[in-house]
Protein backbone atom coordinates (compact mmCIF):
# COMPACT_ATOMS: atom_id res chain seq x y z
CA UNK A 1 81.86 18.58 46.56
CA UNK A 2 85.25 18.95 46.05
CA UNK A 3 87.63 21.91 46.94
CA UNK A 4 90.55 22.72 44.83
CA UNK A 5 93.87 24.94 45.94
CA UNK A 6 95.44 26.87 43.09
CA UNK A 7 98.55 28.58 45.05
CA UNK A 8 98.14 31.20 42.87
CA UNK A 9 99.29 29.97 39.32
CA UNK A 10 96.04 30.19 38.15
CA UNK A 11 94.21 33.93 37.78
CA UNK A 12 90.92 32.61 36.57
CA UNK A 13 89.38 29.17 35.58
CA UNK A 14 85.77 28.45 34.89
CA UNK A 15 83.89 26.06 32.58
CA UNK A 16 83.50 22.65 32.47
CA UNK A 17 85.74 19.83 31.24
CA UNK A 18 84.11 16.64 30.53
CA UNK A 19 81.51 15.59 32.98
CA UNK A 20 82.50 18.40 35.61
CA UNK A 21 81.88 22.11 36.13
CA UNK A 22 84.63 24.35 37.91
CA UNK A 23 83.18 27.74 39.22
CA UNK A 24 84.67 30.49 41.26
CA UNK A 25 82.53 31.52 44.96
CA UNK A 26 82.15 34.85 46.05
CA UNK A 27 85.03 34.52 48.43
CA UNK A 28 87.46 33.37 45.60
CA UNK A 29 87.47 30.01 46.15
CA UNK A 30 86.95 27.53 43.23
CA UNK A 31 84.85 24.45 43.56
CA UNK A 32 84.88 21.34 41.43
CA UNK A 33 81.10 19.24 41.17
CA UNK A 34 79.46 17.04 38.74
CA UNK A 35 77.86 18.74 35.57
CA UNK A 36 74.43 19.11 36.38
CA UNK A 37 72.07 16.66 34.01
CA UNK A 38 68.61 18.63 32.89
CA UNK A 39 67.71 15.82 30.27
CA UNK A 40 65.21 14.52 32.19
CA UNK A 41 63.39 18.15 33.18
CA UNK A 42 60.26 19.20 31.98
CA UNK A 43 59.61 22.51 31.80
CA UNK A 44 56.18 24.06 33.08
CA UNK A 45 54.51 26.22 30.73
CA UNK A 46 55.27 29.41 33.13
CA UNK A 47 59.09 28.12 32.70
CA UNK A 48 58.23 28.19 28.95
CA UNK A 49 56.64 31.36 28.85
CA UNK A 50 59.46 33.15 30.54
CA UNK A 51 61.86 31.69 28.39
CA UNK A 52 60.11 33.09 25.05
CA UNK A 53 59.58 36.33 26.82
CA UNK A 54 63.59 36.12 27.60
CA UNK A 55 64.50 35.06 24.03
CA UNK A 56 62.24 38.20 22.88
CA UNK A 57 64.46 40.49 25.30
CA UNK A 58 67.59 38.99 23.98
CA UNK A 59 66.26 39.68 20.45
CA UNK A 60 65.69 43.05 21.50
CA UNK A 61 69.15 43.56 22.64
CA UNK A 62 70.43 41.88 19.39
CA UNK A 63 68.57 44.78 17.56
CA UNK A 64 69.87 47.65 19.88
CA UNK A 65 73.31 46.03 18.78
CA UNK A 66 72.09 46.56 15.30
CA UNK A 67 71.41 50.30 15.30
CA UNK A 68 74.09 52.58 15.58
CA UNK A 69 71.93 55.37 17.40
CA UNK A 70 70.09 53.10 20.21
CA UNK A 71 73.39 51.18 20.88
CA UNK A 72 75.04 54.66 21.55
CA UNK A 73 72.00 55.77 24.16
CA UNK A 74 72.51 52.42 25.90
CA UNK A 75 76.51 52.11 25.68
CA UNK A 76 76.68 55.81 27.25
CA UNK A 77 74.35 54.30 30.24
CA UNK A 78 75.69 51.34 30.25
CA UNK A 79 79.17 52.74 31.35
CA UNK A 80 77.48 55.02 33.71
CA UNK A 81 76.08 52.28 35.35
CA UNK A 82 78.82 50.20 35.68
CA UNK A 83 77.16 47.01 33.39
CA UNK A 84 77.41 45.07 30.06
CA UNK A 85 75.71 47.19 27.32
CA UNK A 86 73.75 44.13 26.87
CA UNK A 87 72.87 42.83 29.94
CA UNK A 88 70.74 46.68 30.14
CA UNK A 89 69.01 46.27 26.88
CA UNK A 90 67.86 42.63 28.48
CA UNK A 91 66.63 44.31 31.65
CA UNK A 92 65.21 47.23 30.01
CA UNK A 93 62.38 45.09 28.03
CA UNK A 94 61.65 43.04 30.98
CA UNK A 95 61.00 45.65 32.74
CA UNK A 96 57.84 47.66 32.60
CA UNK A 97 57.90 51.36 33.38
CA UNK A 98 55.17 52.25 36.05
CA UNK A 99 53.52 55.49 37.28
CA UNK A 100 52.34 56.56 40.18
CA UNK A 101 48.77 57.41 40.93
CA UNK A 102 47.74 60.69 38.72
CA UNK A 103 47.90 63.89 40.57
CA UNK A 104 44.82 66.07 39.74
CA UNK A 105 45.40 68.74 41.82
CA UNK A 106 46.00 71.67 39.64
CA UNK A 107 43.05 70.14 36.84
CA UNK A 108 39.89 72.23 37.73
CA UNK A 109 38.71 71.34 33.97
CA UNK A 110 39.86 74.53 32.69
CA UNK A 111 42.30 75.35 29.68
CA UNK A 112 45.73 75.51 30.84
CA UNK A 113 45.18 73.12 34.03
CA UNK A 114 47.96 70.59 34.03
CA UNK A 115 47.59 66.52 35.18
CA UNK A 116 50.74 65.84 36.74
CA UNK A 117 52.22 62.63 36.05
CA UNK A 118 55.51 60.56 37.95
CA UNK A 119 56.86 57.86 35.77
CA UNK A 120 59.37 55.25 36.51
CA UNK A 121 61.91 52.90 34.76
CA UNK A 122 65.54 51.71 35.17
CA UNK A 123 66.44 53.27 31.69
CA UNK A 124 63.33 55.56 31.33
CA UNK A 125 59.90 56.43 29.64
CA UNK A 126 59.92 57.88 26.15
CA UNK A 127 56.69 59.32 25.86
CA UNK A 128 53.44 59.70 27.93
CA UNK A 129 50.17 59.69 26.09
CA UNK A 130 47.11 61.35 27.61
CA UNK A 131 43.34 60.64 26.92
CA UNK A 132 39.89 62.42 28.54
CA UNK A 133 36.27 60.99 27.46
CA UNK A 134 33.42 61.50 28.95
CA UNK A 135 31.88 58.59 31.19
CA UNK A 136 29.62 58.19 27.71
CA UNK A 137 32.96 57.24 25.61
CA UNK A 138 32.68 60.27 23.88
CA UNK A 139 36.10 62.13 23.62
CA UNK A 140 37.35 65.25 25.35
CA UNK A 141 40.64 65.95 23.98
CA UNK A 142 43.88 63.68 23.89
CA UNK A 143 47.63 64.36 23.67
CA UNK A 144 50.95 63.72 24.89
CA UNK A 145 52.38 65.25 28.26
CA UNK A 146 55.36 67.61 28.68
CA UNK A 147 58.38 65.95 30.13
CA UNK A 148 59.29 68.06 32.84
CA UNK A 149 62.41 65.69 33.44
CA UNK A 150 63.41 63.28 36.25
CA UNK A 151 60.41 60.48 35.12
CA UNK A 152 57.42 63.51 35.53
CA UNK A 153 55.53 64.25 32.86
CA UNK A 154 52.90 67.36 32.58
CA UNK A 155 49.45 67.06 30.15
CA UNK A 156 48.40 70.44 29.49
CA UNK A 157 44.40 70.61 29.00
CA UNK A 158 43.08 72.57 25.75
CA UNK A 159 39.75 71.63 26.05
CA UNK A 160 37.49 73.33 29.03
CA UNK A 161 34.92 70.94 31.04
CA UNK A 162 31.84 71.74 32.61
CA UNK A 163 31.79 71.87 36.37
CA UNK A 164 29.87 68.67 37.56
CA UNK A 165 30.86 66.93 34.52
CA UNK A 166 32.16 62.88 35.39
CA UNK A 167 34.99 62.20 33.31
CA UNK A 168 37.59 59.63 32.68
CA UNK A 169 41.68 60.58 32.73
CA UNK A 170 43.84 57.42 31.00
CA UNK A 171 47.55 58.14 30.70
CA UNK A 172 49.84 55.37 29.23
CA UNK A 173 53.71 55.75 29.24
CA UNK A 174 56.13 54.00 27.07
CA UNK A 175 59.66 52.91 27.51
CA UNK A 176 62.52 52.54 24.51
CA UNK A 177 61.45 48.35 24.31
CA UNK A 178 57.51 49.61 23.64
CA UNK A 179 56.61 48.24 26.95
CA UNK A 180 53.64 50.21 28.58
CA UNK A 181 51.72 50.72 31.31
CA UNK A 182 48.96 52.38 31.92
CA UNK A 183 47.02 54.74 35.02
CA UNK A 184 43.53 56.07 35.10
CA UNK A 185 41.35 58.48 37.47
CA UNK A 186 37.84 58.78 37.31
CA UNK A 187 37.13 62.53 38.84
CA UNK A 188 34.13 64.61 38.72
CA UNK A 189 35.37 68.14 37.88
């Protein structure tokens, strides 16, 4: 690989001119190589699969560009964290949000008990939907949590359950994108 020396004249150069690619290295020095040929690559179907989930995150962004109120959110965090307004509405649909386990320690089945829920994203969850059934299907109540700030959420029960009663607690929390995830408990109250 070639090394070039610019003595300074030059402030930035990158591209490629004809068959070669010039690129700047983290220490500031430029190097000069051959273009590098993919005609002959096949991609793998995981390699194809990421790249339609990529061109779905770019279309995402493209939208956020599109709407005056969702490009404000993300320009305002974008600036906070120091990156291209873009770049965060790629990352934010490729990235999941995720919770932590659900913390039943305040539910005793009673009306007013809360389920305590800790989300997490690098932009943030929008909502957190809560759901109770019985272990027969059958529905207890369902609703969405309190956002006590900071990714944790609160559900506040309306519905009172019987002591000794199995039941089964689904929460699923959404980010801006729609992405979702979802965390369950199975306790007998």
């Amino acid at each position: 690989m070639a090394k070039m020396k610019f003595n300074g004249f030059v402030e930035k150069i990158s591209g490629s001119v004809g068959g070669l690619v010039v690129r700047k290295g983290r220490r500031g020095k430029y190097t000069l190589s051959n273009k590098p040929d993919f005609s002959e690559v096949v991609p793998s179907l995981a390699q194809m699969g990421q790249r339609k989930v990529f061109g779905r995150a770019v279309e995402y962004a493209n939208a956020v560009k599109a709407n005056p109120d969702k490009l404000a959110f993300y320009e305002g965090l974008a600036q906070q964290k120091d990156m291209p307004t873009f770049a965060l509405c790629v990352g934010d649909y490729l990235n999941a949000p995720t919770m932590d386990d659900l913390d039943l320690s305040i539910y005793k089945g009673k009306v007013g008990d809360s389920i305590l829920i800790a989300t997490h994203d690098d932009v943030g969850v929008i909502s957190v939907n809560v759901e109770l059934t019985r272990m027969d299907g059958a529905n207890i109540e369902r609703g969405q949590a309190i956002n006590l700030g900071a990714g944790n959420w609160a559900y506040i029960a309306t519905v009172p359950v019987a002591a000794g009663t199995d039941i089964f607690i689904e929460a699923e929390a959404l980010d801006r994108p729609g992405n979702r995830t979802v965390c369950s408990a199975n306790p007998t109250i």
